[in-house]
Protein backbone atom coordinates (compact mmCIF):
# COMPACT_ATOMS: atom_id res chain seq x y z
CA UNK A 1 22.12 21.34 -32.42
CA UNK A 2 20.16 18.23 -31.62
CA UNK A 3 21.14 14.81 -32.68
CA UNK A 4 18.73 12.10 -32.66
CA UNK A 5 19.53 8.43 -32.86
CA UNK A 6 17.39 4.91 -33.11
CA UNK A 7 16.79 1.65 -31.26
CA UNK A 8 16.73 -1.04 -33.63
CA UNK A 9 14.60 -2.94 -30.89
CA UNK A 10 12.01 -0.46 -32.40
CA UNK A 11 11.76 -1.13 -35.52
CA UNK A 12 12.47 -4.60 -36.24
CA UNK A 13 11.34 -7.79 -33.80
CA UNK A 14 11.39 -10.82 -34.09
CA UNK A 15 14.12 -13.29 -36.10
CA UNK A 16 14.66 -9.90 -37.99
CA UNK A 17 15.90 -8.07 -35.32
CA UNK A 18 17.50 -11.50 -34.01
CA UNK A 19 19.64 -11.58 -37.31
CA UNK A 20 20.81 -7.39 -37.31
CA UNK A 21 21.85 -8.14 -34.05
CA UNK A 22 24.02 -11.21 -34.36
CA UNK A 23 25.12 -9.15 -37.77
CA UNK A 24 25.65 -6.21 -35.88
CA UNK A 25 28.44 -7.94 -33.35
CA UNK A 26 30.03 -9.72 -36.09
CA UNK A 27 30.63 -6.22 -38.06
CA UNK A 28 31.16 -4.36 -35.10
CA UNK A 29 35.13 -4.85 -35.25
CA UNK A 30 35.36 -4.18 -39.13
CA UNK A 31 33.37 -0.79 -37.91
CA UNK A 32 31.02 -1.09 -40.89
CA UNK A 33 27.35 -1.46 -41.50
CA UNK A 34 26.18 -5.38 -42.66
CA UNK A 35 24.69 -5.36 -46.12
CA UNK A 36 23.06 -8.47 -46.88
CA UNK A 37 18.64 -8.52 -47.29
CA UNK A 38 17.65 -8.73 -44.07
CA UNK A 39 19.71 -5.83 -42.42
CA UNK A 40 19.56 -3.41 -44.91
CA UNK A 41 15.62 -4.02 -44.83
CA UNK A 42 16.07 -2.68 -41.04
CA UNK A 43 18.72 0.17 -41.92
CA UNK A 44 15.55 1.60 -44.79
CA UNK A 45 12.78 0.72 -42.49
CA UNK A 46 14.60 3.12 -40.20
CA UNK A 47 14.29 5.85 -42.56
CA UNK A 48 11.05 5.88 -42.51
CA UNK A 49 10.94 5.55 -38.69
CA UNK A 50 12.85 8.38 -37.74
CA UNK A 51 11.25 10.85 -39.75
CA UNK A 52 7.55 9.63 -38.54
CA UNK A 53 9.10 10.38 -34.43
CA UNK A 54 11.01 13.44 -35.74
CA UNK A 55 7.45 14.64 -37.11
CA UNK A 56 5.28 13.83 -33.71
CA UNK A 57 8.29 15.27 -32.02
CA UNK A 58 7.56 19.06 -33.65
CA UNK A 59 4.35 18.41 -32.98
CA UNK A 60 5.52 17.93 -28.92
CA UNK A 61 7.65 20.92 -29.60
CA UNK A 62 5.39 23.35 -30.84
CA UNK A 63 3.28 22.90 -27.68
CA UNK A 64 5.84 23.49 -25.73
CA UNK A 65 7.59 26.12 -27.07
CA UNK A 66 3.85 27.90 -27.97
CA UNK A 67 5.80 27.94 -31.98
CA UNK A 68 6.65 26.08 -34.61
CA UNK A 69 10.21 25.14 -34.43
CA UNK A 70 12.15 26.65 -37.51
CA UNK A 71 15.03 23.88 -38.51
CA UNK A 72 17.60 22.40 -40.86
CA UNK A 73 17.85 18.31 -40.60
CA UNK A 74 19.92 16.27 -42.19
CA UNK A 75 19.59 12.31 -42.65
CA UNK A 76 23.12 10.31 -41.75
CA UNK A 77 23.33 6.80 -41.34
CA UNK A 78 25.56 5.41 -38.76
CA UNK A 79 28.44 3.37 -39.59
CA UNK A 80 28.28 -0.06 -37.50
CA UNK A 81 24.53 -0.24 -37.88
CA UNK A 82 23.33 1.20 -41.16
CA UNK A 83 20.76 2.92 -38.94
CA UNK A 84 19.23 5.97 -39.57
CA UNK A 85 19.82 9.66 -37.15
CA UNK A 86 19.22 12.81 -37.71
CA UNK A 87 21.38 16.19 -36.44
CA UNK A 88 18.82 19.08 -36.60
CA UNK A 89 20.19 22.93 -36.28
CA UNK A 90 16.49 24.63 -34.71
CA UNK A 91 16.41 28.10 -33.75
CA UNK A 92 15.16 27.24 -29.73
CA UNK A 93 17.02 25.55 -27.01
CA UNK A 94 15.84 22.52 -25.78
CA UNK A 95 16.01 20.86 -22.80
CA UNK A 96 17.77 17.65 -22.61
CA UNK A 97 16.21 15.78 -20.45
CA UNK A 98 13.06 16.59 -21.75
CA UNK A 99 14.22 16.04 -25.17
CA UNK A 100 15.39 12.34 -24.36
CA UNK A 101 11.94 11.19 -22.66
CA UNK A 102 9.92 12.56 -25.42
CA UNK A 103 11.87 11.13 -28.09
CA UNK A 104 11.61 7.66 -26.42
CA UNK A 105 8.15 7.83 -25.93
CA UNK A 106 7.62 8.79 -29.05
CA UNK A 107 9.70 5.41 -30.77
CA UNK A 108 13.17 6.82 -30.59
CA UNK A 109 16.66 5.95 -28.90
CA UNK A 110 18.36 6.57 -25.73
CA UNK A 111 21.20 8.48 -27.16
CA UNK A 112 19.28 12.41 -27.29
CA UNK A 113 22.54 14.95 -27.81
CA UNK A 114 21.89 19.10 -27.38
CA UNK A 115 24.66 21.19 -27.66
CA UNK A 116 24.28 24.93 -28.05
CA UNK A 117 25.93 26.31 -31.37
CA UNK A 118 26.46 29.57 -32.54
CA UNK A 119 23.83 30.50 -34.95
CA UNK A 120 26.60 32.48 -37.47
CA UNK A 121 27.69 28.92 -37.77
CA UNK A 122 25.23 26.59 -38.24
CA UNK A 123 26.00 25.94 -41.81
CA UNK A 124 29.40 25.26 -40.28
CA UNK A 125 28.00 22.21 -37.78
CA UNK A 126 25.83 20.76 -40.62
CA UNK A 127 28.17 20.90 -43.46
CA UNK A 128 30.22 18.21 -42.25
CA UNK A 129 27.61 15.69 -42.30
CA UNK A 130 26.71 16.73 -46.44
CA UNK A 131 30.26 15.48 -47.82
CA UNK A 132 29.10 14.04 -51.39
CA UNK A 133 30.18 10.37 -49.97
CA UNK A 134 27.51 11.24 -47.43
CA UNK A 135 24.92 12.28 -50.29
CA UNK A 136 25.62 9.09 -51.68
CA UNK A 137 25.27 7.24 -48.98
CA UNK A 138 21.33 7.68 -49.12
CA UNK A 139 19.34 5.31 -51.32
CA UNK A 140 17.89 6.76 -54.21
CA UNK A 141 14.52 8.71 -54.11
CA UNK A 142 15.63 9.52 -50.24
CA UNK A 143 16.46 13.59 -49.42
CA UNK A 144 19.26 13.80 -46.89
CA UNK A 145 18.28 17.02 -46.05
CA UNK A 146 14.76 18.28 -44.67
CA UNK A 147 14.18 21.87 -43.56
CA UNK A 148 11.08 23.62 -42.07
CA UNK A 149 8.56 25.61 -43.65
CA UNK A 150 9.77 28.91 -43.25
CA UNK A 151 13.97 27.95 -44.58
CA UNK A 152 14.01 28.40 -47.97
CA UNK A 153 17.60 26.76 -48.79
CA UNK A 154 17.21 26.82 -52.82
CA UNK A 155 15.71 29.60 -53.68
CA UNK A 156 15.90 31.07 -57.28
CA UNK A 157 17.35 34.06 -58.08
CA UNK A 158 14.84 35.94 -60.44
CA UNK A 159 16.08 35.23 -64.27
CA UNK A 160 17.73 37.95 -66.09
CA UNK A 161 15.51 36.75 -69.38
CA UNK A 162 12.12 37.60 -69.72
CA UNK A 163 10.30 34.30 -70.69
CA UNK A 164 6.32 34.59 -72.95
CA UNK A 165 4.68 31.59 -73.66
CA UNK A 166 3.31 31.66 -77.23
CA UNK A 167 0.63 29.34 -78.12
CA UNK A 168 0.77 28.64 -82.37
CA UNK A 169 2.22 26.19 -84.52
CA UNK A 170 6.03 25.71 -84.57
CA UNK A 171 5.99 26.81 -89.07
CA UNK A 172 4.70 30.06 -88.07
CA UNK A 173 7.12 30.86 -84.93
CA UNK A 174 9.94 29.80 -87.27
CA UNK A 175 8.69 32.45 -89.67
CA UNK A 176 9.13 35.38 -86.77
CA UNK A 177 12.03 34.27 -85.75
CA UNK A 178 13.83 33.10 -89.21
CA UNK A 179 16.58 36.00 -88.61
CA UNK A 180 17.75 34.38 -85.64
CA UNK A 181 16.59 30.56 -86.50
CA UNK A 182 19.14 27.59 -86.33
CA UNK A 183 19.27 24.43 -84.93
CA UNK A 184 16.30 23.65 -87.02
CA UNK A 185 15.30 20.12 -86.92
CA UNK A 186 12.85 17.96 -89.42
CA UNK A 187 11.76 14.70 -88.88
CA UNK A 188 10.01 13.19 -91.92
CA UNK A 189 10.04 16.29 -93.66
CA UNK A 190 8.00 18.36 -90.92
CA UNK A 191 9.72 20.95 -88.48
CA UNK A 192 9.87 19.59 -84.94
CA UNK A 193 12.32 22.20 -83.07
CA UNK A 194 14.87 25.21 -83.70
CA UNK A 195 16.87 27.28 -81.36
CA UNK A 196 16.70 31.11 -81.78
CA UNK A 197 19.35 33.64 -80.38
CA UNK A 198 18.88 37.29 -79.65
């Protein structure tokens, strides 16, 4: 289990960074993120940031390691800062040290965590961090949760209906199926839909 964090010093300069900082002490005792325009411009921008060094950082792996790393990651946002981390469950142990001076050369933080988990309960470690308040947390359009290639968390189960496409006008396929028509719907006195039941 690796947990990657940010350095704000990174991604924003300037009066920018100037303001999350000053906005940073000030919410640091109320142990919640600042919300006004200029902070949570940072806290998105760092979104975007983490997952651009998490990407050059499989790249560093897959070198090493001579193989793609298989993983689970999932987005969290930290609560002082509003800033972005991930926690990634990968199927090869890193080294630490290594870890830490590649993710900081790369545009990451100081703070690199590796702690071996057992792999029967790796849905275990990363469910805690995909409460629904967590899901939430994530602006819209952003996926909290990222997986390699080769993890296939959603995949379908194979239907128990067999589904044909039939290409003709809806007036005739209401005329096979006028045993088991209803539902039927007309809109200016032509048929636009009907639902048919086995």
């Amino acid at each position: 289990m690796l947990t990657l964090t940010l350095d704000v010093r990174k991604i924003a300069s300037g009066s920018e960074l100037q303001t999350f900082l000053e906005h940073f002490q000030e919410h640091k005792a109320l142990k919640t993120a600042c919300r006004c325009a200029t902070c949570e411009k940072v806290q998105v921008q760092s979104i975007a940031h983490i997952r651009k060094c998490w990407s050059k950082l499989r790249v560093y792996l897959h070198r090493k390691l001579g193989a793609a790393p298989k993983y689970v990651a999932v987005l969290e946002f930290q609560k002082v800062t509003g800033l972005a981390h991930l926690h990634i469950a990968t199927d090869h142990w890193i080294d630490q040290a290594w870890a830490k001076e590649a993710w900081q050369a790369l545009g990451g933080g100081q703070h690199v965590d590796i702690r071996h988990i057992d792999a029967h309960r790796a849905g275990a470690y990363l469910s805690k961090y995909l409460s629904k308040e967590l899901l939430l947390s994530a602006p819209p359009g952003v996926r909290r949760v990222t997986t390699s290639r080769s993890i296939h968390l959603d995949e379908k189960k194979p239907s128990e209906y067999q589904w044909e496409v039939i290409k003709a006008e809806i007036d005739r396929i209401l005329i096979i199926f006028r045993e088991s028509a209803n539902q039927v719907v007309l809109s200016d006195g032509e048929l636009e839909s009907f639902a048919a039941r086995e």
